[in-house]
Protein backbone atom coordinates (compact mmCIF):
# COMPACT_ATOMS: atom_id res chain seq x y z
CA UNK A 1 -110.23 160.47 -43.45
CA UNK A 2 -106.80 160.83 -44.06
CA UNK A 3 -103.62 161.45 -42.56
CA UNK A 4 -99.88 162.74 -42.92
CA UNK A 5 -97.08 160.62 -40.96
CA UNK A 6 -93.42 160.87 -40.67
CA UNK A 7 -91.09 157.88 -41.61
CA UNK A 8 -87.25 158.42 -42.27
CA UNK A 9 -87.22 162.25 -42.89
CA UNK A 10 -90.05 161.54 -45.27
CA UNK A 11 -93.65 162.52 -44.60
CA UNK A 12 -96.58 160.47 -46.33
CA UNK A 13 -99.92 161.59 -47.20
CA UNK A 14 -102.11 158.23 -46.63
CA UNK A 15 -105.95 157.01 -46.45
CA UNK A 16 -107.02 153.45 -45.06
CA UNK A 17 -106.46 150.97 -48.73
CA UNK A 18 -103.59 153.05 -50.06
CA UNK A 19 -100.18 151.62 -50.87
CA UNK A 20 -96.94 153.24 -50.24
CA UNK A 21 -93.43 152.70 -50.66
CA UNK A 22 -91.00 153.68 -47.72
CA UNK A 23 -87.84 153.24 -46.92
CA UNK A 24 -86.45 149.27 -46.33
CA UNK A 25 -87.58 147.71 -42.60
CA UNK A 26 -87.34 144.39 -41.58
CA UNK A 27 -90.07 142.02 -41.91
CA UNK A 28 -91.80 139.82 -44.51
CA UNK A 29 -95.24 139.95 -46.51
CA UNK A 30 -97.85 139.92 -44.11
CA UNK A 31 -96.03 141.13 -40.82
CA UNK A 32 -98.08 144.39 -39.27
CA UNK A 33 -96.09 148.15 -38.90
CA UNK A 34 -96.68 150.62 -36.69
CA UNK A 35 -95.84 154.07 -37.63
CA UNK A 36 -96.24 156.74 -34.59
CA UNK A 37 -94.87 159.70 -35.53
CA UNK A 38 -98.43 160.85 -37.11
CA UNK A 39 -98.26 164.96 -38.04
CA UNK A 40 -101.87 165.11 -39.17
CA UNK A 41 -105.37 163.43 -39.08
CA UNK A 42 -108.59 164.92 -40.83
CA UNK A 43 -111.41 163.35 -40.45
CA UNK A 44 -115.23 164.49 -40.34
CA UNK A 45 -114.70 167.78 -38.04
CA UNK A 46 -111.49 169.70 -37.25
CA UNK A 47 -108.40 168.47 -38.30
CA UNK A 48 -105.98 167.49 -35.27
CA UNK A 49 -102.45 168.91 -35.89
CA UNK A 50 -99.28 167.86 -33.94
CA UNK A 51 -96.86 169.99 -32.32
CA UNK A 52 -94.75 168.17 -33.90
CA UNK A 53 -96.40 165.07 -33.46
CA UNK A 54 -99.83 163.47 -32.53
CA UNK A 55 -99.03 161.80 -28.94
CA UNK A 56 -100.85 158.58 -29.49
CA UNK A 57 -101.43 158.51 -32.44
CA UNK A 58 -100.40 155.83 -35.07
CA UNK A 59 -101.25 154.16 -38.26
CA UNK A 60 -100.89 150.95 -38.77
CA UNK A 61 -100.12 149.16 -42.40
CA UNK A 62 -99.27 145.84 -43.42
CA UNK A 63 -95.91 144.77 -45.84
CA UNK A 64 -96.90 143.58 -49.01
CA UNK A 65 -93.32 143.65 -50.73
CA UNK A 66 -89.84 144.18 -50.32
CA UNK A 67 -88.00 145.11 -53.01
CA UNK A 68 -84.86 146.78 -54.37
CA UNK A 69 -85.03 149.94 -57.32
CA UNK A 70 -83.70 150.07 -60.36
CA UNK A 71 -79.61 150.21 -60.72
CA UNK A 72 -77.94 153.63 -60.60
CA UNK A 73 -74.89 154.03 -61.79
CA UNK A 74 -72.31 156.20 -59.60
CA UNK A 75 -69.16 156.95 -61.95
CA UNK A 76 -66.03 159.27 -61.17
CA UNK A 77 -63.60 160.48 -63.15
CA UNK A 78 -60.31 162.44 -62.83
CA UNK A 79 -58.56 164.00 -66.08
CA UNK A 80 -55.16 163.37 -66.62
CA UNK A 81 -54.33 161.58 -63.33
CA UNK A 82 -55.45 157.91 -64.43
CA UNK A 83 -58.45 157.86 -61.82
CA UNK A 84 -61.96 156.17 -63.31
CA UNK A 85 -64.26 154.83 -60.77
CA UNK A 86 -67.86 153.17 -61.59
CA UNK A 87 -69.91 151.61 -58.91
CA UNK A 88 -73.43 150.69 -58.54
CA UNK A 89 -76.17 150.89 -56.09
CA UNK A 90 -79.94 149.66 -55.55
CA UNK A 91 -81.68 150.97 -52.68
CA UNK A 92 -84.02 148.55 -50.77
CA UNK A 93 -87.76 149.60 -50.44
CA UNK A 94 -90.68 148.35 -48.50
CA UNK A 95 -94.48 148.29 -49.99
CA UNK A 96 -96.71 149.00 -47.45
CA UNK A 97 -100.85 148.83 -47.22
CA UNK A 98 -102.22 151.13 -44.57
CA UNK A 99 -104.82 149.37 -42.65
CA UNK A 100 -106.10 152.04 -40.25
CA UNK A 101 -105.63 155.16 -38.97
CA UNK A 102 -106.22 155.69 -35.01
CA UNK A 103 -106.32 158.93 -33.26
CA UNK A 104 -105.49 159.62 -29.57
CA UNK A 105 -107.64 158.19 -27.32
């Protein structure tokens, strides 16, 4: 059984066990998400399909980690009018273990 969900303008392909990384939320290891825009879930059977979405339907996962990726470097530059600019950035992301997968009831 598996099951495709929508987090962030991202859409995950995930089975009960599997880890993913999504975009930063708030919370520490251990503390339970709840992800409810669910697109798809195949299972023994038909698969159901949203239109867009699965109304009550949600899968539930568990943080693991929260980390931040590796540096980027963002640099600018101007020729002949004196202008350099160098930043950097590290985007925060959340590990994630999907517990289960309900459908409607």
């Amino acid at each position: 059984m598996y099951a495709v969900f929508e987090d962030g303008s991202h859409q995950y392909r995930v089975q009960e066990g599997d880890f993913v990384q999504v975009d930063h939320r708030q919370g520490v290891a251990g503390d339970e998400l709840i992800f409810g825009k669910v697109l798809l879930i195949v299972g023994e059977g038909e698969p159901t399909l949203g239109a867009p979405e699965i109304a009550g339907a949600r899968v539930v996962a568990k943080i693991v980690n929260q980390f931040r990726a590796k540096k980027i470097i963002i640099q600018k530059f101007r020729r002949r009018k004196n202008m350099r600019r160098r930043r950097g950035h590290r985007q925060p992301y959340t590990t994630v273990q999907i517990m289960s997968l309900a459908a409607a009831s």
